[in-house]
N, C-alpha and C. Protein backbone atom coordinates (compact mmCIF):
# COMPACT_ATOMS: atom_id res chain seq x y z
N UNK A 1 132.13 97.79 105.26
CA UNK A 1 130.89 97.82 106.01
C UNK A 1 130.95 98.78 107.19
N UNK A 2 132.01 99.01 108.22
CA UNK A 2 132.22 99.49 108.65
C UNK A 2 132.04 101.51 108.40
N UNK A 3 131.92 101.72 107.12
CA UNK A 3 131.93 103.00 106.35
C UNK A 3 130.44 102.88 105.72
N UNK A 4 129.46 101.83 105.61
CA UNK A 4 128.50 101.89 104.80
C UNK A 4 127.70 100.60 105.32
N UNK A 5 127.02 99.94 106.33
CA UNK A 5 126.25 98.96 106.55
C UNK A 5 125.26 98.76 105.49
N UNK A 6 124.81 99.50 104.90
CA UNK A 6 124.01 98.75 103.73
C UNK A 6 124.63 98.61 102.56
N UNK A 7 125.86 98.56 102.41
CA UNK A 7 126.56 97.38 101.48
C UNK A 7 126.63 95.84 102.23
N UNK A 8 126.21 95.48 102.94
CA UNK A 8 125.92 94.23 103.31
C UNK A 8 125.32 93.65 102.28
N UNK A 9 124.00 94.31 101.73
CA UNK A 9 123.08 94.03 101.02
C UNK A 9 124.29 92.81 99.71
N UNK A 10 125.58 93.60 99.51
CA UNK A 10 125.95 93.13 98.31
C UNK A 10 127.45 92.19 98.86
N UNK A 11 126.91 91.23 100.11
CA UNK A 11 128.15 90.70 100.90
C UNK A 11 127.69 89.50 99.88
N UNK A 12 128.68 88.52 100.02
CA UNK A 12 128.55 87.15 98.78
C UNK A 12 128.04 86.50 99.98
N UNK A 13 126.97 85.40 99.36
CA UNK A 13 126.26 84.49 100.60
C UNK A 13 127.18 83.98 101.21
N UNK A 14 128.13 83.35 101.20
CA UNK A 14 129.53 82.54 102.25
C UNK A 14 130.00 83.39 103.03
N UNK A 15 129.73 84.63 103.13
CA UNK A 15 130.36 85.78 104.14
C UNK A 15 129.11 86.55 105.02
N UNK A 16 127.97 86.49 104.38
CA UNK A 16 126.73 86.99 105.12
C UNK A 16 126.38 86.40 106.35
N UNK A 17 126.55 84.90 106.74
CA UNK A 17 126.92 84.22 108.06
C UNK A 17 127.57 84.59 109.01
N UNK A 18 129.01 85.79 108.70
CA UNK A 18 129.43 86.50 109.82
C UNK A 18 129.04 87.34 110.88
N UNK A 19 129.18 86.84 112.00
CA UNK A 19 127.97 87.52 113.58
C UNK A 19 128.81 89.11 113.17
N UNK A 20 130.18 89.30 112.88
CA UNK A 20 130.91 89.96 113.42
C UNK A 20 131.07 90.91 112.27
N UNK A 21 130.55 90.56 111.07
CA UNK A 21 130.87 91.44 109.71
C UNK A 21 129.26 91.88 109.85
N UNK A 22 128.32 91.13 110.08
CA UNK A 22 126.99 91.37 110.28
C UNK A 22 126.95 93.04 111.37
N UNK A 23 127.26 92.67 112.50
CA UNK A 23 127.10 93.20 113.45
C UNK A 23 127.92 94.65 113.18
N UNK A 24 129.00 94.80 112.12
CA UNK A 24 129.58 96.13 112.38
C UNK A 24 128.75 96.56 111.39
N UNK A 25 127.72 96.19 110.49
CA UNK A 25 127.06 96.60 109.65
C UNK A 25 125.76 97.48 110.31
N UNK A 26 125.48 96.76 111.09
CA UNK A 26 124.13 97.00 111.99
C UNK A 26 124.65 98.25 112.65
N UNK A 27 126.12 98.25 113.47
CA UNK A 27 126.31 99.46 114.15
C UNK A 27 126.82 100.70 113.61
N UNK A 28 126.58 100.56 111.94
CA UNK A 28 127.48 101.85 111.18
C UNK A 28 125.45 102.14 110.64
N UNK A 29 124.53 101.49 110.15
CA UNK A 29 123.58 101.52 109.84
C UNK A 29 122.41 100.81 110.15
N UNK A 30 121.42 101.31 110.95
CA UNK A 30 120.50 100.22 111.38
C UNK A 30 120.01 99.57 110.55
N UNK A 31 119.29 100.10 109.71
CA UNK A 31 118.50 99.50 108.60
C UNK A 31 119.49 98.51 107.47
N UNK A 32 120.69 98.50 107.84
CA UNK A 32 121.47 97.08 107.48
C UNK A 32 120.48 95.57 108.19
N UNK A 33 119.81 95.75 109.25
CA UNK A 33 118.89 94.85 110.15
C UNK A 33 118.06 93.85 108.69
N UNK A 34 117.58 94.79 107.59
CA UNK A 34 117.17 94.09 107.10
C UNK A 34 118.14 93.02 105.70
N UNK A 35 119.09 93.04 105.99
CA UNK A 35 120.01 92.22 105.07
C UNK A 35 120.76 91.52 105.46
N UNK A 36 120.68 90.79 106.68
CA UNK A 36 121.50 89.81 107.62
C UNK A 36 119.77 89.08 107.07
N UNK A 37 120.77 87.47 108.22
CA UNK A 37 119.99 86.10 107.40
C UNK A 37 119.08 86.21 108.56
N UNK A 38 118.11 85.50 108.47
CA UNK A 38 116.57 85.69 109.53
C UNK A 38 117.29 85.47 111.17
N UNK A 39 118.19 84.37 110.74
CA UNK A 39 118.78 84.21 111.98
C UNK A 39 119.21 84.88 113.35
N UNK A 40 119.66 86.51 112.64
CA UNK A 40 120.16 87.75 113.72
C UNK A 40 119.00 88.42 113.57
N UNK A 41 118.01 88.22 112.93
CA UNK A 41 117.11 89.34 113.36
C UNK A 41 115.74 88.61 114.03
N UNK A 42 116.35 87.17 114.34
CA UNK A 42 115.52 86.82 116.07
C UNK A 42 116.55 86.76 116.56
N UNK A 43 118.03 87.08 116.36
CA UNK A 43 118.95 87.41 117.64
C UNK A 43 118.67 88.47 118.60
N UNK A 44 118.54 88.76 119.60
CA UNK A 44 118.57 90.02 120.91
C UNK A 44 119.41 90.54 120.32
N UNK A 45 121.08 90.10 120.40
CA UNK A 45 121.72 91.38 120.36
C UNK A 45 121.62 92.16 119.08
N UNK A 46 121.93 91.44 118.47
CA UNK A 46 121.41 91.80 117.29
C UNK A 46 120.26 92.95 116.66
N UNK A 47 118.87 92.61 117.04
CA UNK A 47 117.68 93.40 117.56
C UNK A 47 117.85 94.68 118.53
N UNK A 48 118.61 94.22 119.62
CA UNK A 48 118.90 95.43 120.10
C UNK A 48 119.60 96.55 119.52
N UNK A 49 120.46 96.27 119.37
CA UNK A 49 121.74 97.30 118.63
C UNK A 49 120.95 97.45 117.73
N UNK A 50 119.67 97.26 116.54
CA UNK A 50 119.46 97.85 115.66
C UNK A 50 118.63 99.27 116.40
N UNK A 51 117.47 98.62 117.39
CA UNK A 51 116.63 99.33 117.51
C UNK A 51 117.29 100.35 119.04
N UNK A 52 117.70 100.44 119.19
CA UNK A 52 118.92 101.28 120.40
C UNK A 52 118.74 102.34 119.39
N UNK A 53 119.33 102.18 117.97
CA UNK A 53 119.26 103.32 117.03
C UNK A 53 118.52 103.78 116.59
N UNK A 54 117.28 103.62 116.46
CA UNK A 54 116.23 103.34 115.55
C UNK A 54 114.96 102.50 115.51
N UNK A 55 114.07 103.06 116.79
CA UNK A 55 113.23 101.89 116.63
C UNK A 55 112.34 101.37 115.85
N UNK A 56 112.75 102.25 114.29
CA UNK A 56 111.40 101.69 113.18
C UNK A 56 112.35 100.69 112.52
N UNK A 57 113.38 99.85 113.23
CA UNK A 57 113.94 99.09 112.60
C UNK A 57 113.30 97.67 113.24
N UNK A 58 112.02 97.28 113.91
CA UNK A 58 111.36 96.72 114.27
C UNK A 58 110.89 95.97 112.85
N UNK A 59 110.57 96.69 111.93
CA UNK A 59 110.21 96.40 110.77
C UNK A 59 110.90 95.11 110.27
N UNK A 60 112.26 95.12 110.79
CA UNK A 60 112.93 93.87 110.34
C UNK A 60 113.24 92.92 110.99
N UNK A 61 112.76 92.88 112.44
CA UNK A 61 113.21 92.13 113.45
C UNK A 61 111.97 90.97 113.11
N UNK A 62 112.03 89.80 113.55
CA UNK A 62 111.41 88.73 113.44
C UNK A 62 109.95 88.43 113.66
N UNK A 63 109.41 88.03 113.35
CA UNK A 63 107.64 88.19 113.49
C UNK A 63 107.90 88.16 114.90
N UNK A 64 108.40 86.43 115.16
CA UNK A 64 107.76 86.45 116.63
C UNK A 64 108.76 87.15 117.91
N UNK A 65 109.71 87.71 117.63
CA UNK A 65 109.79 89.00 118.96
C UNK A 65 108.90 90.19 118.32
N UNK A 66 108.21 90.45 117.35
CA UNK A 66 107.17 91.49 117.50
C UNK A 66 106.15 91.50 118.29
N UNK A 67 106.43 90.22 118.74
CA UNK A 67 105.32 89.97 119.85
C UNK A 67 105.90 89.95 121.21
N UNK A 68 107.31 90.69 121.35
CA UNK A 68 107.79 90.51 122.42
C UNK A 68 107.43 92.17 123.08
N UNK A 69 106.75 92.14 124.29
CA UNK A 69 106.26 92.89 125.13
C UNK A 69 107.30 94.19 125.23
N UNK A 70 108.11 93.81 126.21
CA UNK A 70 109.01 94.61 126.28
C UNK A 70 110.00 95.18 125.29
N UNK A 71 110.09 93.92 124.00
CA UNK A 71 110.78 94.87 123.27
C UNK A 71 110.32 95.58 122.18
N UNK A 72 109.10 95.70 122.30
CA UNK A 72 108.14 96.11 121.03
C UNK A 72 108.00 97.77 121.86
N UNK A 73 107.59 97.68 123.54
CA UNK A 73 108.25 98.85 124.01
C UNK A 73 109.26 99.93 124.14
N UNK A 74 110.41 99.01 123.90
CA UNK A 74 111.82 99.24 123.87
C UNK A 74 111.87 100.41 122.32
N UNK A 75 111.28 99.71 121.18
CA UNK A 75 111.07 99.86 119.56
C UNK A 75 109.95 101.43 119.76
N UNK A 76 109.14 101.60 120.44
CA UNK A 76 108.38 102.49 120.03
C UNK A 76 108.43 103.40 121.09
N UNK A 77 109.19 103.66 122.05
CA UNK A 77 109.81 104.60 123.21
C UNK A 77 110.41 105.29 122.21
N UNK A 78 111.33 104.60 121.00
CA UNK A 78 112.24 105.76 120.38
C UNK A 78 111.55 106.14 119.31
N UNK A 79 110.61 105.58 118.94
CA UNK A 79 110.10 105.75 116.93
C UNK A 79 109.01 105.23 117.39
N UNK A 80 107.69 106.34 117.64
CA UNK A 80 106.32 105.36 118.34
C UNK A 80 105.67 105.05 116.72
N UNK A 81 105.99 105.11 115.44
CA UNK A 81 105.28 104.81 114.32
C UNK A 81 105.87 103.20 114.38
N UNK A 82 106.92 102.92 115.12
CA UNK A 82 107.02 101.53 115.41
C UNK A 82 105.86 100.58 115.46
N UNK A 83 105.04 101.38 116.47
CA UNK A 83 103.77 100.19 116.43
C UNK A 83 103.21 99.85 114.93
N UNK A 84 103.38 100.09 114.15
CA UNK A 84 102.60 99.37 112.93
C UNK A 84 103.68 98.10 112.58
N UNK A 85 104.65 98.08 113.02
CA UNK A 85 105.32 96.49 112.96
C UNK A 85 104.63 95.52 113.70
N UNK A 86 104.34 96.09 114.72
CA UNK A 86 103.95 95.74 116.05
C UNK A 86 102.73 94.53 116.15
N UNK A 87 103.13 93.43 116.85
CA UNK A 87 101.45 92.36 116.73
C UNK A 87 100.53 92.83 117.02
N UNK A 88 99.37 92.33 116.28
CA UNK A 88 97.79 92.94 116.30
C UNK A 88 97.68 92.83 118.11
N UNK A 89 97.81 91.98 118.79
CA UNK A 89 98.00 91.95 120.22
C UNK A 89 98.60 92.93 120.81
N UNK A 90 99.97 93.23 120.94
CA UNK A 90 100.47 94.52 121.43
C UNK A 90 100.13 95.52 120.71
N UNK A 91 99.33 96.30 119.47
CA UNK A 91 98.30 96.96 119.42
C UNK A 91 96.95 97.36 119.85
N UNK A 92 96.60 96.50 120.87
CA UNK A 92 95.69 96.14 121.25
C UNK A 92 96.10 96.42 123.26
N UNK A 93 97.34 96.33 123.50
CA UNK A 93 98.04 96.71 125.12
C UNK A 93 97.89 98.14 124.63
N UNK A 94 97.45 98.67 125.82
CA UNK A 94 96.90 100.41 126.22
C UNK A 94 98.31 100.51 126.10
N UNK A 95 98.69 100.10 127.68
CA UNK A 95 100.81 100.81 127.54
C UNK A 95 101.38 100.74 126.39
N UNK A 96 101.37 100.30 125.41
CA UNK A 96 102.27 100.11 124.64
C UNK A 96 101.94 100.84 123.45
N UNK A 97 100.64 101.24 123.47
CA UNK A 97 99.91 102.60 122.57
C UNK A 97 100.21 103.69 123.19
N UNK A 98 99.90 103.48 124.71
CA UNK A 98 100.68 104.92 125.49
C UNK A 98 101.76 105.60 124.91
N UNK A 99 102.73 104.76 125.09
CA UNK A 99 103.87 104.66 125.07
C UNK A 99 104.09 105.17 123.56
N UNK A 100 104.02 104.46 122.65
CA UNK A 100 103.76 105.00 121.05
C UNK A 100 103.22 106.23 120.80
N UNK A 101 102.20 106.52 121.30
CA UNK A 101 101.64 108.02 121.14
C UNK A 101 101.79 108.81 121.65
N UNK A 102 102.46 108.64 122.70
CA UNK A 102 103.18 109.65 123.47
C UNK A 102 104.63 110.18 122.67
N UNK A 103 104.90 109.25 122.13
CA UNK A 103 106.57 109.35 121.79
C UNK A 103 106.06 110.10 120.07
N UNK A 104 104.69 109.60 119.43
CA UNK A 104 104.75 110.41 118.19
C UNK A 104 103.26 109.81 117.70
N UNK A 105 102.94 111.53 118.03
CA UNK A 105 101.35 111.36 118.27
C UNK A 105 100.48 110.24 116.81
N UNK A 106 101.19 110.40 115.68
CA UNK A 106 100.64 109.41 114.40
C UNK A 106 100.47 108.29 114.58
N UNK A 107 101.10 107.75 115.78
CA UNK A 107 101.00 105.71 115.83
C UNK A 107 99.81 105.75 116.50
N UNK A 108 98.55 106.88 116.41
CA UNK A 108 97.60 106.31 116.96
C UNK A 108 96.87 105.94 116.03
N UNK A 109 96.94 106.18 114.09
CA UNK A 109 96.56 105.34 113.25
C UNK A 109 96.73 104.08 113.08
N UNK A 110 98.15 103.51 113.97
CA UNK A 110 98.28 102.43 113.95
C UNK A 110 97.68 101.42 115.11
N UNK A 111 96.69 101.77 116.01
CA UNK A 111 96.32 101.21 117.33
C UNK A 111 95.39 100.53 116.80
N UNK A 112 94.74 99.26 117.61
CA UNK A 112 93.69 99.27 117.54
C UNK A 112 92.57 99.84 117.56
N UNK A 113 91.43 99.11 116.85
CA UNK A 113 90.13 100.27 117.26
C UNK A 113 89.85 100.53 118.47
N UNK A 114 89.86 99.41 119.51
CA UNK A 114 89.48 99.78 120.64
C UNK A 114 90.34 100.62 121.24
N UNK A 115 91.62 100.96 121.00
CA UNK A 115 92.22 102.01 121.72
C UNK A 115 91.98 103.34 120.87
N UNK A 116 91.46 103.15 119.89
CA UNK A 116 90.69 104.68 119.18
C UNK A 116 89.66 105.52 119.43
N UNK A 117 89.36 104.49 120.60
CA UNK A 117 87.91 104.82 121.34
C UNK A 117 88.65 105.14 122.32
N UNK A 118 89.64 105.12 123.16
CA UNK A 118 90.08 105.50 124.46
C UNK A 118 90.59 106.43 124.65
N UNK A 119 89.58 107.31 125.32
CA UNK A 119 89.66 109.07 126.02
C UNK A 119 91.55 109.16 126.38
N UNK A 120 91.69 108.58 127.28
CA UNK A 120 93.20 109.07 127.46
C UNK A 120 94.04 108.89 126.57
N UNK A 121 94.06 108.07 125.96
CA UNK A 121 95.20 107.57 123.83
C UNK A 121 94.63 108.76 123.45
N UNK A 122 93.98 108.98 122.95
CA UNK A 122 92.95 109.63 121.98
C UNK A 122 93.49 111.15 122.84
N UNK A 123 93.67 111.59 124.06
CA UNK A 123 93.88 112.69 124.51
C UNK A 123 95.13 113.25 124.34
N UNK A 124 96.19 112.27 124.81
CA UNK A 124 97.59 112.29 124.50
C UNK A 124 98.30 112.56 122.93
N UNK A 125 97.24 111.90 122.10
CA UNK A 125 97.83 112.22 120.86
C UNK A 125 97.37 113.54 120.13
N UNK A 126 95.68 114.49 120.56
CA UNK A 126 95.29 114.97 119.98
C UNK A 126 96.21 116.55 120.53
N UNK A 127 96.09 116.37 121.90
CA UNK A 127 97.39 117.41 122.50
C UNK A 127 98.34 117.59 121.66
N UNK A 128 99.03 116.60 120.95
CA UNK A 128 100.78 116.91 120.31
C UNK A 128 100.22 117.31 119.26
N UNK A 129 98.93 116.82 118.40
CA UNK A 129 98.52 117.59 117.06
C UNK A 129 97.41 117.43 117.01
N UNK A 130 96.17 118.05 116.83
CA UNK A 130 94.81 117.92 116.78
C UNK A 130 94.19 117.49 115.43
N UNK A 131 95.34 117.57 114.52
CA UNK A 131 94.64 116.93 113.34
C UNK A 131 94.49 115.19 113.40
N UNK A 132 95.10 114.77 114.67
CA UNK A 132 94.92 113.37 114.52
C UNK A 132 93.68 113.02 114.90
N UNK A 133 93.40 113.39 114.95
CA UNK A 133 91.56 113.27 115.07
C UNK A 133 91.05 112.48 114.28
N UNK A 134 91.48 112.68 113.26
CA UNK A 134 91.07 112.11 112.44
C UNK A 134 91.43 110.27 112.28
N UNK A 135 92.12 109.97 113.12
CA UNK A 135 92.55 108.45 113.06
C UNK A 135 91.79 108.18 114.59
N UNK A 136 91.09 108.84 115.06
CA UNK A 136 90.38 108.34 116.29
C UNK A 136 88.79 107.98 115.81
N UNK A 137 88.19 107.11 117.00
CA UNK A 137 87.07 106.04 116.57
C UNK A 137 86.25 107.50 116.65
N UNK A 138 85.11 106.89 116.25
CA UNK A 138 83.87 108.07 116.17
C UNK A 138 83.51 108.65 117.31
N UNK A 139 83.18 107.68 118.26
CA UNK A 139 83.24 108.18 119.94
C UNK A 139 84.14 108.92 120.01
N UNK A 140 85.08 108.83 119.88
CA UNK A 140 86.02 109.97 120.80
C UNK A 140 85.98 110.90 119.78
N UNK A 141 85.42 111.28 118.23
CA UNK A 141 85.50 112.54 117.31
C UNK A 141 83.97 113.26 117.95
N UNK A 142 83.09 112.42 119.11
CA UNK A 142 81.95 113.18 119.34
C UNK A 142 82.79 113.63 120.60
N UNK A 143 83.59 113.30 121.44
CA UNK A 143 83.34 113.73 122.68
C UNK A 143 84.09 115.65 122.60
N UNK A 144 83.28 116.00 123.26
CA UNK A 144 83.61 117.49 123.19
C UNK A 144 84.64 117.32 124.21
N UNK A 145 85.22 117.47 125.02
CA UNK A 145 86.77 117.45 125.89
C UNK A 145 87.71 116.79 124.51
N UNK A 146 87.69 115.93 123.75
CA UNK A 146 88.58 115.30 123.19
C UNK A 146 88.81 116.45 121.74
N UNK A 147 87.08 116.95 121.18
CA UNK A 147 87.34 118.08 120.04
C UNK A 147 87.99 119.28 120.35
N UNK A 148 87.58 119.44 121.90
CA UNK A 148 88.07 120.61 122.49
C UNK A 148 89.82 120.74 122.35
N UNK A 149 90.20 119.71 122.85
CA UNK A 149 91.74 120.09 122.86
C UNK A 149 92.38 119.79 121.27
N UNK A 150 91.61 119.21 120.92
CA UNK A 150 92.62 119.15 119.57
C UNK A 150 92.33 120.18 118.77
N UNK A 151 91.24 120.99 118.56
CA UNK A 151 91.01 122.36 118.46
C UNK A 151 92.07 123.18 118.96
N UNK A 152 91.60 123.32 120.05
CA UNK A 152 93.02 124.23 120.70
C UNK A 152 94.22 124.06 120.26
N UNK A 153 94.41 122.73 120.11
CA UNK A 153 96.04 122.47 119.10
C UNK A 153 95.97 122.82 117.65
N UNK A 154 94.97 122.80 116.75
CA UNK A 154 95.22 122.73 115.72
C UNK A 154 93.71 123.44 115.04
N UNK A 155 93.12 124.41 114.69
CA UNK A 155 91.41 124.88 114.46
C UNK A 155 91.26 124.28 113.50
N UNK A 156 91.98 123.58 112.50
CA UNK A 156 91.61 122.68 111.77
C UNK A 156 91.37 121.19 111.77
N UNK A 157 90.93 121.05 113.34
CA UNK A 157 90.48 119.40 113.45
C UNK A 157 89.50 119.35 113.49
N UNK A 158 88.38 120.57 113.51
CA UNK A 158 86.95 120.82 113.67
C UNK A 158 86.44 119.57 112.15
N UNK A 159 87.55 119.92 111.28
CA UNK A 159 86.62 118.71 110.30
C UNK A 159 86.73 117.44 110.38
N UNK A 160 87.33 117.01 111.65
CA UNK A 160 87.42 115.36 111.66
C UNK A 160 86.22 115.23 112.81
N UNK A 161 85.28 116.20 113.19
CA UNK A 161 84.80 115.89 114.48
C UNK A 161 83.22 116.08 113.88
């Protein structure tokens, strides 16, 4: 495991219980996160050390820390397509869309609508590529400051507007 964390996948159930065979799995491969027992992936440390590496390893961390504020932050600071793990609630927190679309302008397909409507989300992401335009609410595909710059980034966002 140590050479390959996703051979975990093929640990015999009486040995998959190990924090410590678990855990060198997680730190040779994140996405080992999803082949430990539910148990470590509502563990912190556990969670952490996956997403330290990798924060689209959110995907495997436990429903309910997807609802954990800070670490759903923590998850999409490094990998902002994180937010589509992410609770319909912290989709719905501006910062934490900030934060996501700032880090990779596409998780603004994953926001809520109401942050698809919001001039500054909607600004931040169309800056890094103007074709995302196209995942923004209709309001912001009329507002000319918002067509304007994603134009400037990209002359092919004129057809999402």
């Amino acid at each position: 495991l140590s050479h390959n964390g996703l051979a975990l996948q093929h640990v015999a159930p009486e040995f998959i219980m190990d924090r410590e065979l678990a855990m060198t799995a997680i730190r040779q491969d994140t996405w080992a996160l999803q082949y430990v027992p539910y148990a470590f992936q509502r563990d912190l440390e556990f969670v952490l050390c996956a997403l330290g590496q990798h924060g689209g390893a959110l995907r495997y961390v436990a429903q309910e820390l997807r609802q954990d504020r800070d670490l759903v932050i923590f998850a999409v600071s490094r990998h902002g397509l994180a937010l589509q793990y992410a609770s319909d609630k912290l989709k719905l927190d501006r910062e934490v869309v900030l934060v996501s679309v700032s880090q990779n302008c596409l998780a603004l397909q994953f926001a809520a609508p109401e942050l698809k409507r919001d001039r500054e989300v909607v600004l931040v992401a169309v800056r890094q590529n103007g074709l995302v335009l196209q995942f923004a609410a209709a309001e912001a595909r009329a507002d000319l400051e918002i067509v304007l710059r994603a134009f400037q980034q990209d002359c092919g966002a004129l057809k999402f507007a």
